[in-house]
C-alpha atoms as a PDB file:
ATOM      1  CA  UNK A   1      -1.858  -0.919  14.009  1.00  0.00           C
ATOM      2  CA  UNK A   2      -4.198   1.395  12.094  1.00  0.00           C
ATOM      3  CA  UNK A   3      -2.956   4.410  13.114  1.00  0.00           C
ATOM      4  CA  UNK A   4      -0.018   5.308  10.975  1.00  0.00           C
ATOM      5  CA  UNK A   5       3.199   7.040  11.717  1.00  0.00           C
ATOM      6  CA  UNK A   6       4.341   9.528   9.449  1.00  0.00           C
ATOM      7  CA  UNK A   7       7.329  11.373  11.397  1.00  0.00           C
ATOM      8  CA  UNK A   8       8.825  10.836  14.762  1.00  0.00           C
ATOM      9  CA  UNK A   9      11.385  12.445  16.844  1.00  0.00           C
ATOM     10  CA  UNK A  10      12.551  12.743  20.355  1.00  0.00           C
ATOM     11  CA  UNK A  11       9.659  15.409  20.926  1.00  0.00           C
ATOM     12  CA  UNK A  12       6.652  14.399  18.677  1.00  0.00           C
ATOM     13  CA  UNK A  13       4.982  12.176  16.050  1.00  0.00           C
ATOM     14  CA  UNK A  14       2.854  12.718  13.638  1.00  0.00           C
ATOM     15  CA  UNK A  15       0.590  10.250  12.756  1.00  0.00           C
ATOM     16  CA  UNK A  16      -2.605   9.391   9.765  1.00  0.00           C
ATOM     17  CA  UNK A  17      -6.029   8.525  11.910  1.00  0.00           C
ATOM     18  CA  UNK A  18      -7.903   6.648   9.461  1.00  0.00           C
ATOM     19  CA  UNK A  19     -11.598   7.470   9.178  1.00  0.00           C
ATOM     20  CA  UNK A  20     -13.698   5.374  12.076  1.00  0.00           C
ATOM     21  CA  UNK A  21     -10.962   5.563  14.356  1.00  0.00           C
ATOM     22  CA  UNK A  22     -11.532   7.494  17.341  1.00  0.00           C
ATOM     23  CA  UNK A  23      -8.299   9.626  18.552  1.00  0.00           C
ATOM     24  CA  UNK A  24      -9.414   8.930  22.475  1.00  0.00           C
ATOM     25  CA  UNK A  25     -12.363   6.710  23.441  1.00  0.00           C
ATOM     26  CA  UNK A  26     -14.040   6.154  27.292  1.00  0.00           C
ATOM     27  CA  UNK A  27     -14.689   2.930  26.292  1.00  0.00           C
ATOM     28  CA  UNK A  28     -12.530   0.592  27.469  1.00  0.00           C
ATOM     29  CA  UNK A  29     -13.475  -2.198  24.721  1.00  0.00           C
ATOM     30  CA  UNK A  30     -13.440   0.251  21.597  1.00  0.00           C
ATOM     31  CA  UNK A  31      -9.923   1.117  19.335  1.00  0.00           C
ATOM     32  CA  UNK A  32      -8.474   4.254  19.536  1.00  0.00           C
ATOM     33  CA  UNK A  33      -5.573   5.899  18.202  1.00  0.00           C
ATOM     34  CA  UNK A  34      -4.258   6.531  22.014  1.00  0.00           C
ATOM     35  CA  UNK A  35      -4.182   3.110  22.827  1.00  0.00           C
ATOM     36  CA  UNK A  36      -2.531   1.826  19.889  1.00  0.00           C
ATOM     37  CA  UNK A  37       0.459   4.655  20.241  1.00  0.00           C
ATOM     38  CA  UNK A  38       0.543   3.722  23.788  1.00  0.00           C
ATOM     39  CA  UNK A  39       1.356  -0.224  22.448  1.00  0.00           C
ATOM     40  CA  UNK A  40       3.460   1.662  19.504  1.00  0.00           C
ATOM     41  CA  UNK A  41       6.099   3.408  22.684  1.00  0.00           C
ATOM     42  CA  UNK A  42       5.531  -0.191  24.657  1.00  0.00           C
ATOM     43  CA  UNK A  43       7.381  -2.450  21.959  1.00  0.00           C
ATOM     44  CA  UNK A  44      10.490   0.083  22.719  1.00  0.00           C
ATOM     45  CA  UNK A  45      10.424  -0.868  26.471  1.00  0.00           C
ATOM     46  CA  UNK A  46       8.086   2.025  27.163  1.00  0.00           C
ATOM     47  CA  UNK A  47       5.289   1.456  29.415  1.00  0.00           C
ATOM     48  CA  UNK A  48       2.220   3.821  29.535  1.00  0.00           C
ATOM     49  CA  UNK A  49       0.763   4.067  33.190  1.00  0.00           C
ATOM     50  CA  UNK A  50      -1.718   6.358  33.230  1.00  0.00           C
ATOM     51  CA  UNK A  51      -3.897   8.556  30.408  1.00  0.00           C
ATOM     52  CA  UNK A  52      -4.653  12.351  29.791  1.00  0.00           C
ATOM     53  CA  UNK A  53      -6.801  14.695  28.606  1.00  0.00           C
ATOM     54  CA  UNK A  54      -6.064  16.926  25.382  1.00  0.00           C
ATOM     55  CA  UNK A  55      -3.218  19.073  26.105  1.00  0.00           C
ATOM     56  CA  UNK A  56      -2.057  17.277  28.845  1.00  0.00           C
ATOM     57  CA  UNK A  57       0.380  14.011  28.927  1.00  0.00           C
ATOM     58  CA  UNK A  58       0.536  10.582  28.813  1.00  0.00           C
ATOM     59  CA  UNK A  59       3.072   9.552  31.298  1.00  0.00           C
ATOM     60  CA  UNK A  60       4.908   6.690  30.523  1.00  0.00           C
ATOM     61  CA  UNK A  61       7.209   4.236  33.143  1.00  0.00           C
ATOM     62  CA  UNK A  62      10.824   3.157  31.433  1.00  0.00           C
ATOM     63  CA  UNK A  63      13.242   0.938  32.855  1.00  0.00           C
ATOM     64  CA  UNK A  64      15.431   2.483  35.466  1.00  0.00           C
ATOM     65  CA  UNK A  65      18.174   3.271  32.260  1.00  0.00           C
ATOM     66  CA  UNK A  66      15.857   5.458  30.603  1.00  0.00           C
ATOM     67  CA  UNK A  67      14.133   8.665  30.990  1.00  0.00           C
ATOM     68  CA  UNK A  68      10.502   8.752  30.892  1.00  0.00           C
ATOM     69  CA  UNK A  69       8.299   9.928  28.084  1.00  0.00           C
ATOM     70  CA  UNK A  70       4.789  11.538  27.693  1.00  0.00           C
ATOM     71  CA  UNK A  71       2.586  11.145  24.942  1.00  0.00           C
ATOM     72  CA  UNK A  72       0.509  14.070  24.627  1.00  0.00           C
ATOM     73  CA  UNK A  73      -2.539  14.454  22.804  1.00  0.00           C
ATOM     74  CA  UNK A  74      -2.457  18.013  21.189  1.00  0.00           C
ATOM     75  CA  UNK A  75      -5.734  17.864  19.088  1.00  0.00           C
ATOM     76  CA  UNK A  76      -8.333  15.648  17.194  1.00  0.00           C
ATOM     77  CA  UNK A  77     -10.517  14.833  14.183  1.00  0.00           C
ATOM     78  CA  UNK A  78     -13.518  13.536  14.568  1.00  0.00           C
ATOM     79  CA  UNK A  79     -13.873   9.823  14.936  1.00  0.00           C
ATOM     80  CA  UNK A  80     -15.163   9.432  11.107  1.00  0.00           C
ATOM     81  CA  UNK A  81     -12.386  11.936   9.468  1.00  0.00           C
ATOM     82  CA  UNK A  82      -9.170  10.623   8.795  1.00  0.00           C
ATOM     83  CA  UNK A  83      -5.894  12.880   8.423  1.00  0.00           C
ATOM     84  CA  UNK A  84      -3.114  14.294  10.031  1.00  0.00           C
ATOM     85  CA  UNK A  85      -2.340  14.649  13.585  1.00  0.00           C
ATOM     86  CA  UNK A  86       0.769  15.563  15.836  1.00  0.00           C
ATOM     87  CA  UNK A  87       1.200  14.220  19.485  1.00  0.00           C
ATOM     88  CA  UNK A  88       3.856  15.202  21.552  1.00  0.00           C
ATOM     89  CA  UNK A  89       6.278  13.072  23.291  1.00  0.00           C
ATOM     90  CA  UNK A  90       7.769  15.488  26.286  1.00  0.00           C
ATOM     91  CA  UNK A  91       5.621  17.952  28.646  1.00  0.00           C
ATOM     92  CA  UNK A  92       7.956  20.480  27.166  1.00  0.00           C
ATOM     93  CA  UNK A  93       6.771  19.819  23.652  1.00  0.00           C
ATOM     94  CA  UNK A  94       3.339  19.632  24.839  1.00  0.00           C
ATOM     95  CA  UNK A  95       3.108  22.610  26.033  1.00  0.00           C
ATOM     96  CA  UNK A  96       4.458  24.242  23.280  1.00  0.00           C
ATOM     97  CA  UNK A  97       2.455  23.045  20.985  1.00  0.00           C
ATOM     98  CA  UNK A  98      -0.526  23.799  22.532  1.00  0.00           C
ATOM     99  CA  UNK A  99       0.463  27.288  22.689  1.00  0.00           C
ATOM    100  CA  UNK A 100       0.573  27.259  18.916  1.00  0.00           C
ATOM    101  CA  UNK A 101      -2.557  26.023  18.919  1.00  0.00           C
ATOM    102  CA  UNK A 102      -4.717  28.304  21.349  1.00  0.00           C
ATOM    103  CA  UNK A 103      -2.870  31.367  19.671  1.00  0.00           C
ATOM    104  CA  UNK A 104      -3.790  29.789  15.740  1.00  0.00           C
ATOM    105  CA  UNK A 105      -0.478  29.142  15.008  1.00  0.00           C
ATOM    106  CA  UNK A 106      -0.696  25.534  13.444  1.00  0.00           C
ATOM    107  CA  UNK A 107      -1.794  25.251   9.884  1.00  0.00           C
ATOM    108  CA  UNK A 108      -4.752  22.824   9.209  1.00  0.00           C
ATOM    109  CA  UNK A 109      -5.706  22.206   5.781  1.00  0.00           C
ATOM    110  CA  UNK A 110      -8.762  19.625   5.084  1.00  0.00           C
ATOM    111  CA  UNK A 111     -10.645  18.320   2.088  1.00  0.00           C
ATOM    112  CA  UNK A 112     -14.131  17.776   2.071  1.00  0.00           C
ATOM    113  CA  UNK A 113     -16.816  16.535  -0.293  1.00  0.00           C
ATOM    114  CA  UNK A 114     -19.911  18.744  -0.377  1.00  0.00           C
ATOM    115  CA  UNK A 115     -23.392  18.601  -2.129  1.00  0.00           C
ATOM    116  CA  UNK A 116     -23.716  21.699  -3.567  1.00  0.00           C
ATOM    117  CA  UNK A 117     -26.708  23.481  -5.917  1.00  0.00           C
ATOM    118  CA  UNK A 118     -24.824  26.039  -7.707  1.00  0.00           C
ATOM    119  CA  UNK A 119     -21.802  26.442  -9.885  1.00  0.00           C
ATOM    120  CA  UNK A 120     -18.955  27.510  -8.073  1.00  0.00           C
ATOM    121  CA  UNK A 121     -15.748  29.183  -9.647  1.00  0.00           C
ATOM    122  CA  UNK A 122     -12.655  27.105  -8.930  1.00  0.00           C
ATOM    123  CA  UNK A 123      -9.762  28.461  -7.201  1.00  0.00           C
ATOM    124  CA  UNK A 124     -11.239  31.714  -6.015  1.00  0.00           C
ATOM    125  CA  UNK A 125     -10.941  31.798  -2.145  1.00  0.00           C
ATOM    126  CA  UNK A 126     -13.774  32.562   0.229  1.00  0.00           C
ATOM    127  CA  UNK A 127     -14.720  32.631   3.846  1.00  0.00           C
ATOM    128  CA  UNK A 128     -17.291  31.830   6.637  1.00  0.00           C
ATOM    129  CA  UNK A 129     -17.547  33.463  10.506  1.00  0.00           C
ATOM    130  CA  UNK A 130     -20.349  32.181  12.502  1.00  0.00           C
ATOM    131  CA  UNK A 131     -20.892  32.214  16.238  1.00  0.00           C
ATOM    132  CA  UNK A 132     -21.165  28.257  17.560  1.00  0.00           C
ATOM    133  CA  UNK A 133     -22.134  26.830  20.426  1.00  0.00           C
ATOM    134  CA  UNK A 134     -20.758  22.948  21.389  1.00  0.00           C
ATOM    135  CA  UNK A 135     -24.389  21.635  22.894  1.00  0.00           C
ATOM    136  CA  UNK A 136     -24.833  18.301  25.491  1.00  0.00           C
ATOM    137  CA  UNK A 137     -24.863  15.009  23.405  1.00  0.00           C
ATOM    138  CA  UNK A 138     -21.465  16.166  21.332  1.00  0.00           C
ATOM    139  CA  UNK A 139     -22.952  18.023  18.478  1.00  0.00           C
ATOM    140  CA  UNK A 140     -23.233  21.847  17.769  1.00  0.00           C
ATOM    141  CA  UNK A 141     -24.931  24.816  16.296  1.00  0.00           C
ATOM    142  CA  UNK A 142     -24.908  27.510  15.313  1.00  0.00           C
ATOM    143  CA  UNK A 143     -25.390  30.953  17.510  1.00  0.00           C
ATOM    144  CA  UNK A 144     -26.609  34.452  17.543  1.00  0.00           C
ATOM    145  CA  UNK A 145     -22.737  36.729  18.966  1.00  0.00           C
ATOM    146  CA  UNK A 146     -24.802  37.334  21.591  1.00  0.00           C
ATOM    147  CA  UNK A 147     -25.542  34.298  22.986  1.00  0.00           C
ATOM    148  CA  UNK A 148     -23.722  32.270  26.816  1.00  0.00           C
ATOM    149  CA  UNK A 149     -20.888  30.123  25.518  1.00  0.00           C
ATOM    150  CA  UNK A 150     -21.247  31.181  21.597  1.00  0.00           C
ATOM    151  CA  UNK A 151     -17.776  30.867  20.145  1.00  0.00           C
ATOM    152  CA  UNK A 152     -16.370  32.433  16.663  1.00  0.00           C
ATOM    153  CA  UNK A 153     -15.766  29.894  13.977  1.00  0.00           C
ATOM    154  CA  UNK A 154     -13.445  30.899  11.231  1.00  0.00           C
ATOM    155  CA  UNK A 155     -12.922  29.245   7.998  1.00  0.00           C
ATOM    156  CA  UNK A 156     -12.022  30.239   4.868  1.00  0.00           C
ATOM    157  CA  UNK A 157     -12.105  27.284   1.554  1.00  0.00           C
ATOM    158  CA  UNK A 158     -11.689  27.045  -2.126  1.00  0.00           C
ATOM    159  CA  UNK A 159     -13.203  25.038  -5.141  1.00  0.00           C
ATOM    160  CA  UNK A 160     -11.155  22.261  -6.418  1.00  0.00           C
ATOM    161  CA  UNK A 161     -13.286  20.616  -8.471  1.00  0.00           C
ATOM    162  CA  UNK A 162     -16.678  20.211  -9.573  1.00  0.00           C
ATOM    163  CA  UNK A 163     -18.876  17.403 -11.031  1.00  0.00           C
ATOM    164  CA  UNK A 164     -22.884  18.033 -11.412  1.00  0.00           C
ATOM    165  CA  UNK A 165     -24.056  18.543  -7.898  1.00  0.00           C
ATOM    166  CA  UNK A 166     -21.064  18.360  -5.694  1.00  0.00           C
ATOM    167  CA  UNK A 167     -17.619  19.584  -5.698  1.00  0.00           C
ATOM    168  CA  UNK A 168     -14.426  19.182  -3.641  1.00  0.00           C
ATOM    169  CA  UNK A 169     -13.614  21.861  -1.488  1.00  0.00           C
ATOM    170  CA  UNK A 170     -10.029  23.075   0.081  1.00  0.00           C
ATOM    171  CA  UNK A 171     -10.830  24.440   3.616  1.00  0.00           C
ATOM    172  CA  UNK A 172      -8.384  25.979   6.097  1.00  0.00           C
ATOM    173  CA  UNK A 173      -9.460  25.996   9.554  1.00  0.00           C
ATOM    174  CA  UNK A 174      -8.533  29.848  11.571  1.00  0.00           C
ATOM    175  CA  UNK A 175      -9.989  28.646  14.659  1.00  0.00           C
ATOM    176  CA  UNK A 176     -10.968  24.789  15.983  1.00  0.00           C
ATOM    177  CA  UNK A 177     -14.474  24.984  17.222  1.00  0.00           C
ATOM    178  CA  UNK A 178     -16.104  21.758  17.804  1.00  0.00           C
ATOM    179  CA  UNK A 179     -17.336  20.142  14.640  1.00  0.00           C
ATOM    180  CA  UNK A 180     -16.412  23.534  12.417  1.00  0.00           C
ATOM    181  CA  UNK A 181     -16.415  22.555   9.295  1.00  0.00           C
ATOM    182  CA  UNK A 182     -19.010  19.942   9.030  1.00  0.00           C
ATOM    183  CA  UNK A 183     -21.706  22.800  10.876  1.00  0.00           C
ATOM    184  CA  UNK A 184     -20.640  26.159   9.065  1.00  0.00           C
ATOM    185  CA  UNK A 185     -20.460  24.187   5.877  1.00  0.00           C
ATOM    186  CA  UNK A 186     -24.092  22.444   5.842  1.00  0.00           C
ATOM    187  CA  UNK A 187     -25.519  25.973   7.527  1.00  0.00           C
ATOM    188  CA  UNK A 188     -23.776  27.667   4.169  1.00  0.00           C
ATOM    189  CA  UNK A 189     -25.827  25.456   2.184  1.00  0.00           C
ATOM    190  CA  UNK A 190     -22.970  23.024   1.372  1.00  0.00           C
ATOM    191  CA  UNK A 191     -23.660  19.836   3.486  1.00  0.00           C
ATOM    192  CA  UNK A 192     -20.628  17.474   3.593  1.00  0.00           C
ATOM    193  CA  UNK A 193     -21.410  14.752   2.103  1.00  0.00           C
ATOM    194  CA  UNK A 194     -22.161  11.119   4.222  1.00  0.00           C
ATOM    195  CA  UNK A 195     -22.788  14.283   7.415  1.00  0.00           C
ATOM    196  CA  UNK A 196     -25.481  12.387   9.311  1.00  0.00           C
ATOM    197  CA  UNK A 197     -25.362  14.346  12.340  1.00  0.00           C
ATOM    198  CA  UNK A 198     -25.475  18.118   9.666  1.00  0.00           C
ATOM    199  CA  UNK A 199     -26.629  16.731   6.263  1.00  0.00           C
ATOM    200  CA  UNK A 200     -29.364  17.379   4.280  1.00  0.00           C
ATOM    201  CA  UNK A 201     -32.661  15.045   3.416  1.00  0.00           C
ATOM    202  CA  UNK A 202     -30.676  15.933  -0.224  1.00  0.00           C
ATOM    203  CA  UNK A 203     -26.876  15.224   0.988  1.00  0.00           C
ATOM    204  CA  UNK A 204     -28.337  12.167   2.718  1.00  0.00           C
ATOM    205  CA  UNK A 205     -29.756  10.532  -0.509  1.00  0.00           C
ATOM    206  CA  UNK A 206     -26.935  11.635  -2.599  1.00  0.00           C
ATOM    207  CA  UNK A 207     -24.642   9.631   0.075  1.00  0.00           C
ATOM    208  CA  UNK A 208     -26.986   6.699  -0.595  1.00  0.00           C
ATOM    209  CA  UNK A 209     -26.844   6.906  -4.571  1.00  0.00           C
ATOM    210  CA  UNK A 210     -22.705   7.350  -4.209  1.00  0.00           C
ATOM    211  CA  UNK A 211     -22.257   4.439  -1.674  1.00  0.00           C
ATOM    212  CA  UNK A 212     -20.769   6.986   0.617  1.00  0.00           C
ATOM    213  CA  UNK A 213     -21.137   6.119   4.714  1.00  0.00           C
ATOM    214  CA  UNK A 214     -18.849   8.254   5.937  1.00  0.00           C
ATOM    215  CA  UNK A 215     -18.591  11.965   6.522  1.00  0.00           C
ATOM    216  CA  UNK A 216     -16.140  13.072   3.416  1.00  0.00           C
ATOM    217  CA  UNK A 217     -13.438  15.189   5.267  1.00  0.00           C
ATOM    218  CA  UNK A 218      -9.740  14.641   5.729  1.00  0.00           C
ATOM    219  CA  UNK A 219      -6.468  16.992   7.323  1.00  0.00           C
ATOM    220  CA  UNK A 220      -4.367  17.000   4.043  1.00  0.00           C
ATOM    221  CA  UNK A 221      -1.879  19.185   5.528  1.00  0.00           C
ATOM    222  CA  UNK A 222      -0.700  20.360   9.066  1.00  0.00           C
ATOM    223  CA  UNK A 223       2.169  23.236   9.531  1.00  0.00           C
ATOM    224  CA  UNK A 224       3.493  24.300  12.778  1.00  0.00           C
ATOM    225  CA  UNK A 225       7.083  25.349  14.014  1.00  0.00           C
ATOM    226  CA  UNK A 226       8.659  22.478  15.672  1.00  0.00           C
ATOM    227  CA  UNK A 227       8.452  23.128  19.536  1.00  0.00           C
ATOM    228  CA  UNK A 228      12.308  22.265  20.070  1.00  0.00           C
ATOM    229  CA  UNK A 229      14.147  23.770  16.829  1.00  0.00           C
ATOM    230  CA  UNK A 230      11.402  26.385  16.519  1.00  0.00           C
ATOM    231  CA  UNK A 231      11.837  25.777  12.257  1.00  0.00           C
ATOM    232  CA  UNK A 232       8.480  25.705  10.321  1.00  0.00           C
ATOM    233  CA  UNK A 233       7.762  22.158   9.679  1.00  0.00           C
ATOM    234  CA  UNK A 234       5.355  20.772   6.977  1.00  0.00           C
ATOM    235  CA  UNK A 235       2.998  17.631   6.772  1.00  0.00           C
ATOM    236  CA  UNK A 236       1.178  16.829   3.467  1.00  0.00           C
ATOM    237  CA  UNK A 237      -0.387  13.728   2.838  1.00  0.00           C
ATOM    238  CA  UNK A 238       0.450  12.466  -0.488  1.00  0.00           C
ATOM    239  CA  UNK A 239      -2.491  10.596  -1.250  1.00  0.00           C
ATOM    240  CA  UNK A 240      -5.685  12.735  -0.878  1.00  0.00           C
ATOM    241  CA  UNK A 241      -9.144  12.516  -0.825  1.00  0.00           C
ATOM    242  CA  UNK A 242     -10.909  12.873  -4.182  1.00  0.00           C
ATOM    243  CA  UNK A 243     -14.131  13.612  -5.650  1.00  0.00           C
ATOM    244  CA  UNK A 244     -16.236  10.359  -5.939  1.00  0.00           C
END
């Protein structure tokens, strides 16, 4: 299994996607990190029988004996970011946890690798708000306020590091829109680095030079109160990405 499990209780796990792994695919042939939790709960006796949406469950048939479970997908990174992600294993935890969510109550801290033409001062904080839309085909872009279906993105990041003309950045994520960071990052002038779909003529030629084929983002970190003993619980990854 690629997909590995950091934490898991009666009500969720939380797992590390690795980058090129999708977190749900419609295609019955490709990997995704569903499927392989759904043979994960199977070698316990466990059974999945039929597949959800995000937010929703994943209901799973038991033996008569034992009570059945749900794995429910709460939210995702993008097939070519790796990180951290919690699924829930209980409607009741699903919901709750999707509550936190929708009301910005879960903690999402990234690392990405940008190109960047200016010296920036590590440590001090800053942030981005844009208006986005999510357009047919699965990318985005961004959008005057005014605009049908434009959506706030919030962000606000920090400089890590810094080598010549790119630096590692230290982003946390106030709202989810689709493909946040990668768009309000490359539209601030700081194109992730191996971004395809949002880079640069410049970011893409750096990627070349570096070797670098994927898009250089990864959830470090994820926070949220645990849905069943309401504490504040606290994922960090303890190897992160670096600056190549």
């Amino acid at each position: 299994m690629k997909t590995q499990i950091i934490y898991e209780d009666k009500e969720i796990l939380v797992c590390f996607k690795p980058a090129g792994l999708a977190v749900q695919s419609g295609r019955a042939s490709e990997p995704d990190m569903v499927s392989e939790l759904k043979n994960y709960l199977a070698k316990s006796s466990q059974k999945v029988i039929s597949t959800s949406k995000t937010g929703a469950g994943v209901r799973c048939g038991l033996p008569p004996e034992k009570k059945p479970v749900y794995l429910g997908v709460i939210h995702r990174l993008d097939q070519p970011v790796s990180g951290l992600l919690v699924f829930a294993k209980t409607q009741r935890a699903a919901a709750e946890l999707s509550r936190q969510v929708a009301e910005h109550g879960v903690c999402k801290i990234y690392r990405a690798a940008v190109m960047t033409a200016a010296k920036i001062a590590e440590g001090k904080s800053h942030s981005l708000s844009d208006y986005m839309i999510k357009e047919p085909g699965g990318g985005a872009r961004i959008a005057a306020k005014n605009e049908k279906d434009a959506k706030e993105g919030r962000l606000s990041w920090r400089c890590l590091e810094q080598k010549e003309d790119r630096a590692l950045l230290e982003v946390e994520l106030e709202t989810g829109r689709h493909h946040q960071i990668r768009l309000q990052m490359s539209h601030a002038g700081m194109p992730l680095l191996g971004d395809n779909r949002y880079g640069s003529k410049e970011s893409a030629e750096l990627s070349r030079q570096l070797g670098i084929r994927l898009v250089q983002l990864q959830a470090v970190k994820l926070e949220f109160l645990h849905p069943t003993t309401k504490k504040k619980v606290c994922y960090e990854l303890d190897k992160k990405m670096e600056l190549i």
